[in-house]
N, C-alpha and C. Protein backbone atom coordinates (compact mmCIF):
# COMPACT_ATOMS: atom_id res chain seq x y z
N UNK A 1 433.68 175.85 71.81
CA UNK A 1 433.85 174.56 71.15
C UNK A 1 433.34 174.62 69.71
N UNK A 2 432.46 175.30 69.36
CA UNK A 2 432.06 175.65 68.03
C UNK A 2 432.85 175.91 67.25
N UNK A 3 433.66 177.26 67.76
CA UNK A 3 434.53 177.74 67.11
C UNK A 3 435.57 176.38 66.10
N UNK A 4 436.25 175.48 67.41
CA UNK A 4 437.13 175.00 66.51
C UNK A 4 436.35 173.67 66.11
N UNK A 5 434.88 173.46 66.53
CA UNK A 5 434.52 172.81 65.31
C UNK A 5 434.40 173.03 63.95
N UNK A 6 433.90 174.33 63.50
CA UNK A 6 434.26 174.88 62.25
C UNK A 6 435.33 175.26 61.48
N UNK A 7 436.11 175.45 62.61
CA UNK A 7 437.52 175.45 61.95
C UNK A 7 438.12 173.76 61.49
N UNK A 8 438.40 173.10 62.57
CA UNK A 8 438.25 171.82 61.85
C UNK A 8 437.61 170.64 60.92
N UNK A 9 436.14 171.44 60.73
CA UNK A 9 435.61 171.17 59.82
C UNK A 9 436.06 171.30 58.00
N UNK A 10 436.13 172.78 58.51
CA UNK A 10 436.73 173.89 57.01
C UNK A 10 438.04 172.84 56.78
N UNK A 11 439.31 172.54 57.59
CA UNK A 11 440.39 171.94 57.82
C UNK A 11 440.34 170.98 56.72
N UNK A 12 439.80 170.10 57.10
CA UNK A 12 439.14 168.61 56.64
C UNK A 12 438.45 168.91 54.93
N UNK A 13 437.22 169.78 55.07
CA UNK A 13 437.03 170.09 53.87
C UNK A 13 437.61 170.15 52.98
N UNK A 14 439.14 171.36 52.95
CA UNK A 14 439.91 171.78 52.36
C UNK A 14 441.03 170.37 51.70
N UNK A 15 441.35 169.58 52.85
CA UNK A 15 442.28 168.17 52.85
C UNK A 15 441.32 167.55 51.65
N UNK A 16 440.20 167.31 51.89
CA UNK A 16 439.22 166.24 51.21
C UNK A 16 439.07 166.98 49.21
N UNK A 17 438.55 168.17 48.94
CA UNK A 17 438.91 169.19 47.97
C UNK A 17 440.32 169.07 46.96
N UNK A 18 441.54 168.75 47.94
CA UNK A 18 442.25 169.05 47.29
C UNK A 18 442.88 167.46 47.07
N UNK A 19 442.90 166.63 48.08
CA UNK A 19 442.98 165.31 47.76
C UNK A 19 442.11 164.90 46.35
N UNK A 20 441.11 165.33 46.20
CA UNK A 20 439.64 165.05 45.15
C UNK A 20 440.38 165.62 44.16
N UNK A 21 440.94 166.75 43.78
CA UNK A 21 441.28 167.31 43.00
C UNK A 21 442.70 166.68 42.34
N UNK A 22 443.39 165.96 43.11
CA UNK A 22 444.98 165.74 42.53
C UNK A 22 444.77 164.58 42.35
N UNK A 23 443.76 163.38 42.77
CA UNK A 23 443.29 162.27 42.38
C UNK A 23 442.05 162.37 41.53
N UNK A 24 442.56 162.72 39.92
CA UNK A 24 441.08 163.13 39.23
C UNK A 24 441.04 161.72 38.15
N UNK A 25 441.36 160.75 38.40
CA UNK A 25 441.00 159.38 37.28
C UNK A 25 440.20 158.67 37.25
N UNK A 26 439.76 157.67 36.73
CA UNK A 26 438.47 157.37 36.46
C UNK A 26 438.69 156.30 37.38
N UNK A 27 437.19 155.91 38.22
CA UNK A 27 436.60 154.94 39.24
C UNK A 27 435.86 153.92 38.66
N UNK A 28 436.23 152.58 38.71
CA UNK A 28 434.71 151.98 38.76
C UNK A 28 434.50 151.12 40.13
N UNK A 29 433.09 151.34 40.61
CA UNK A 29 432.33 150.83 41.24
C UNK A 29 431.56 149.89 41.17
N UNK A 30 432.05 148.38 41.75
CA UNK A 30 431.54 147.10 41.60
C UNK A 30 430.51 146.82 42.89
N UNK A 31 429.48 146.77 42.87
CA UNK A 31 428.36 146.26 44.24
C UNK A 31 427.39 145.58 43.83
N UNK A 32 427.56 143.96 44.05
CA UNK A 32 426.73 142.92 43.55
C UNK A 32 426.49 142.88 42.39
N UNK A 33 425.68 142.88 41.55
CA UNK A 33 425.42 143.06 40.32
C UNK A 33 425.44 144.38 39.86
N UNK A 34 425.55 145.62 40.32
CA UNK A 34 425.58 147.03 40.11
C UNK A 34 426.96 147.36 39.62
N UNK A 35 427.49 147.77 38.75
CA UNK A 35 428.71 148.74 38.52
C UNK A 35 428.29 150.01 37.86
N UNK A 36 429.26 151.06 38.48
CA UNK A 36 428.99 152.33 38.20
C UNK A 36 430.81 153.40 37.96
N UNK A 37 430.96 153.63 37.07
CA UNK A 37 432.11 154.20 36.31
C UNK A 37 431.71 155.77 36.41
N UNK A 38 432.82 156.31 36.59
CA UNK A 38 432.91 158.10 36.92
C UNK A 38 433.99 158.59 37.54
N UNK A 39 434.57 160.00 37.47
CA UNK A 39 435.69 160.66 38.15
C UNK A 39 436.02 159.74 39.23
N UNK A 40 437.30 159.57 39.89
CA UNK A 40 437.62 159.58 40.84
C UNK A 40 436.82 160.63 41.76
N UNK A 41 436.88 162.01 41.55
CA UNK A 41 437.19 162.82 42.01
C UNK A 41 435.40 162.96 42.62
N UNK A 42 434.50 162.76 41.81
CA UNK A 42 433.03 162.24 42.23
C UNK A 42 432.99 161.67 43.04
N UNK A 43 433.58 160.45 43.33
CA UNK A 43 433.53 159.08 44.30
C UNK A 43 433.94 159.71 45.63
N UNK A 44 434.93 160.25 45.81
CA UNK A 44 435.49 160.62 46.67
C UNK A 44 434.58 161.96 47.49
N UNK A 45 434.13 162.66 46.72
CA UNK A 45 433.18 163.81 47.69
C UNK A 45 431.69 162.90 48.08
N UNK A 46 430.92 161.98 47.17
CA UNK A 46 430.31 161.30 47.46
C UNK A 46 430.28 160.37 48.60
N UNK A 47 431.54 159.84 48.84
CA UNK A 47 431.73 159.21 49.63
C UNK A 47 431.90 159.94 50.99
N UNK A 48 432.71 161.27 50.69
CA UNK A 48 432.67 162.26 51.93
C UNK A 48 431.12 162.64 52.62
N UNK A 49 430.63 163.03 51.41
CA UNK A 49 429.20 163.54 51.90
C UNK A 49 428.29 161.84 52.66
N UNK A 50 428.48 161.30 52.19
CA UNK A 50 427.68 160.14 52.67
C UNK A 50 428.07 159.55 54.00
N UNK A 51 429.65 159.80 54.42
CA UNK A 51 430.15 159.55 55.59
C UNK A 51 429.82 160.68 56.54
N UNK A 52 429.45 162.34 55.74
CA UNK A 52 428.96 163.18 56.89
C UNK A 52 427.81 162.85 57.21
N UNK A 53 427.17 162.47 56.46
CA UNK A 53 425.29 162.25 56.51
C UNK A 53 424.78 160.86 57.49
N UNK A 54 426.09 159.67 57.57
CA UNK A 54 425.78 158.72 58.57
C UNK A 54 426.24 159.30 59.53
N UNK A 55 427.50 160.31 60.19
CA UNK A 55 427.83 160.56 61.60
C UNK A 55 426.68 161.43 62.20
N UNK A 56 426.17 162.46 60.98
CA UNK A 56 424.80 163.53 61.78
C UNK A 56 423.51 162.43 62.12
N UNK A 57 423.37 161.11 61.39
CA UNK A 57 422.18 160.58 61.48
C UNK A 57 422.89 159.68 62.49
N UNK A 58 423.47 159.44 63.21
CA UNK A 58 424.24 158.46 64.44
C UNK A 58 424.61 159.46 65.57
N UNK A 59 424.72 160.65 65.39
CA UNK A 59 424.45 161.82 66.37
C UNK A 59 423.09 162.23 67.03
N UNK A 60 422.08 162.32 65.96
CA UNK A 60 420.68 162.33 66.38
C UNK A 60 420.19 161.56 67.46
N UNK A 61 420.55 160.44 67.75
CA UNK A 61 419.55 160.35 69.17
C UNK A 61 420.20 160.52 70.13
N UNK A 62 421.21 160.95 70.54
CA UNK A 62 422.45 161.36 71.65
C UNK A 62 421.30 163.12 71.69
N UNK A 63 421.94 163.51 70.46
CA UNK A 63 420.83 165.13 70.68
C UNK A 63 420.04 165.26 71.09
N UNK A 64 419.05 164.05 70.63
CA UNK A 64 417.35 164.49 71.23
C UNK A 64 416.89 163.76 72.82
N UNK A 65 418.45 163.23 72.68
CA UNK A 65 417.82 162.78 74.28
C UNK A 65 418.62 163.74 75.10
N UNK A 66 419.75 164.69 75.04
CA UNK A 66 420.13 165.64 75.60
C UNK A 66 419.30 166.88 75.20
N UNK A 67 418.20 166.92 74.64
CA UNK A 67 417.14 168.08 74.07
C UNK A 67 416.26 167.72 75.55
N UNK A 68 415.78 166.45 75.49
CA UNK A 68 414.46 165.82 76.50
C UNK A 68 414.95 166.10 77.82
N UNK A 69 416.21 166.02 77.98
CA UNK A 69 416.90 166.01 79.22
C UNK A 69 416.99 167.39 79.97
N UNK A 70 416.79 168.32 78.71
CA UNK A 70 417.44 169.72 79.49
C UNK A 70 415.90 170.06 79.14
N UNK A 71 415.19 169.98 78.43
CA UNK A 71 413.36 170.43 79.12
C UNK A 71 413.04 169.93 80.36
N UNK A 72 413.18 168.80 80.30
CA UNK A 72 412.60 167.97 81.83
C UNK A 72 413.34 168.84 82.83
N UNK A 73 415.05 169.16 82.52
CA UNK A 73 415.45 170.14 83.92
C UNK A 73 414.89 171.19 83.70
N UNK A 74 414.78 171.86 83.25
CA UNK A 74 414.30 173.39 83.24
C UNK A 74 412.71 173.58 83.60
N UNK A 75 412.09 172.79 83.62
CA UNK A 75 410.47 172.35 83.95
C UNK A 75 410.72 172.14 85.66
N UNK A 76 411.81 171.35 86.18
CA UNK A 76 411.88 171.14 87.36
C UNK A 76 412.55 172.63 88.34
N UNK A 77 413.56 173.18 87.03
CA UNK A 77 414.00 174.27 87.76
C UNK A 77 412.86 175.58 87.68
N UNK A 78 411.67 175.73 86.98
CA UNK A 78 410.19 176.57 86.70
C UNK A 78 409.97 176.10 88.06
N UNK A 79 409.79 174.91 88.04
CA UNK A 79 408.65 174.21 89.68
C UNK A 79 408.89 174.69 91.18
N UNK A 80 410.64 174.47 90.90
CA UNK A 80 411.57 174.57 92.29
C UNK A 80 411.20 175.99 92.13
N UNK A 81 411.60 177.17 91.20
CA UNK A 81 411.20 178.61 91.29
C UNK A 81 410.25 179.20 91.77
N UNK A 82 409.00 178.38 91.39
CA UNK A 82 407.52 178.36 91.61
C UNK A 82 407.27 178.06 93.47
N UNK A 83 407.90 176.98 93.75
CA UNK A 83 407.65 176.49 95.27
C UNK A 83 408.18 177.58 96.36
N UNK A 84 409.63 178.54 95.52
CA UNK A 84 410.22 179.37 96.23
C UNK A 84 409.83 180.32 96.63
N UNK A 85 409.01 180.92 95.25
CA UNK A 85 408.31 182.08 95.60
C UNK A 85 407.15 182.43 96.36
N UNK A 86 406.57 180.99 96.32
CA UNK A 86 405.36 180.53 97.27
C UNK A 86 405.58 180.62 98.92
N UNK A 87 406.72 180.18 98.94
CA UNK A 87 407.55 180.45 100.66
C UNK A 87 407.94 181.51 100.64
N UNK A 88 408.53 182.25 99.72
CA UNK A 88 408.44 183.80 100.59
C UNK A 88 407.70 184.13 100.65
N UNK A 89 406.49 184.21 99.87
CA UNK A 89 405.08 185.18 100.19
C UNK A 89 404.65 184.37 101.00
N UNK A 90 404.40 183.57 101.59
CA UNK A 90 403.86 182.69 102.69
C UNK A 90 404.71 183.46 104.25
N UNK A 91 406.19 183.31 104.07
CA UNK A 91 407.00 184.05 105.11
C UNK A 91 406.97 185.68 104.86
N UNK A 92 406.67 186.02 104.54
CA UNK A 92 406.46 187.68 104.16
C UNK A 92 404.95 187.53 104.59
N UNK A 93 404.48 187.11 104.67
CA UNK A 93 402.81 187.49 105.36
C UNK A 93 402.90 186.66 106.75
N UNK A 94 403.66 185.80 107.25
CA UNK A 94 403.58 185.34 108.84
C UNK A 94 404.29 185.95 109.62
N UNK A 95 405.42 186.65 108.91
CA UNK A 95 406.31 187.77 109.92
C UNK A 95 405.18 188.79 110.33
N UNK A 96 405.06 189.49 111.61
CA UNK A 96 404.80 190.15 112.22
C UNK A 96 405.52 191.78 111.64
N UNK A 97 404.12 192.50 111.29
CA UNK A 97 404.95 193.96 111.12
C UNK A 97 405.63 194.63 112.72
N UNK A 98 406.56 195.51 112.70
CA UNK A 98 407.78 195.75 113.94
C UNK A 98 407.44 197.27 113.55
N UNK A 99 406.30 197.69 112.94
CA UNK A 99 406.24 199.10 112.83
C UNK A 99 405.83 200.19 114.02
């Protein structure tokens, strides 16, 4: 799955690059009392980068609770390992040697 995440990443990149590039005219930016004038071609990777930077920060707690999730199993699957090995050496010393 990696794989063609990076590939569709690169994909997108490339679309966004060259869109930026053939739309190179000047922007202005009106927000409340703020205006801000510059490339098109600025606005547009800005705006890319800022739309990657809210999906990774809206991804983050899905991650860290599938991080918490797979310690807590692997702590339970140590325990269950732990209890197992305890019953065989427990049954390996109540069997009777047949020597």
């Amino acid at each position: 799955m990696n794989q063609f995440s990076l590939i569709g990443f690169l994909i997108l990149a490339v679309v966004v690059a060259t869109f930026s590039v053939q739309n190179s005219g000047e922007a202005v930016v009106k927000f409340i009392w703020w205006q801000f004038q510059s490339s098109l071609v600025v606005m547009i990777l800005i705006s890319t980068a800022l739309g990657a930077i809210m999906a990774i920060f809206l991804s983050l707690p899905g991650t860290f609770r599938l991080r918490m999730r797979l310690r807590e199993q692997s702590q339970h699957i140590a325990e269950l390992e732990q209890r197992l090995r305890e019953r065989e050496t427990t049954r390996t010393r109540d069997t009777p040697d047949t020597r």
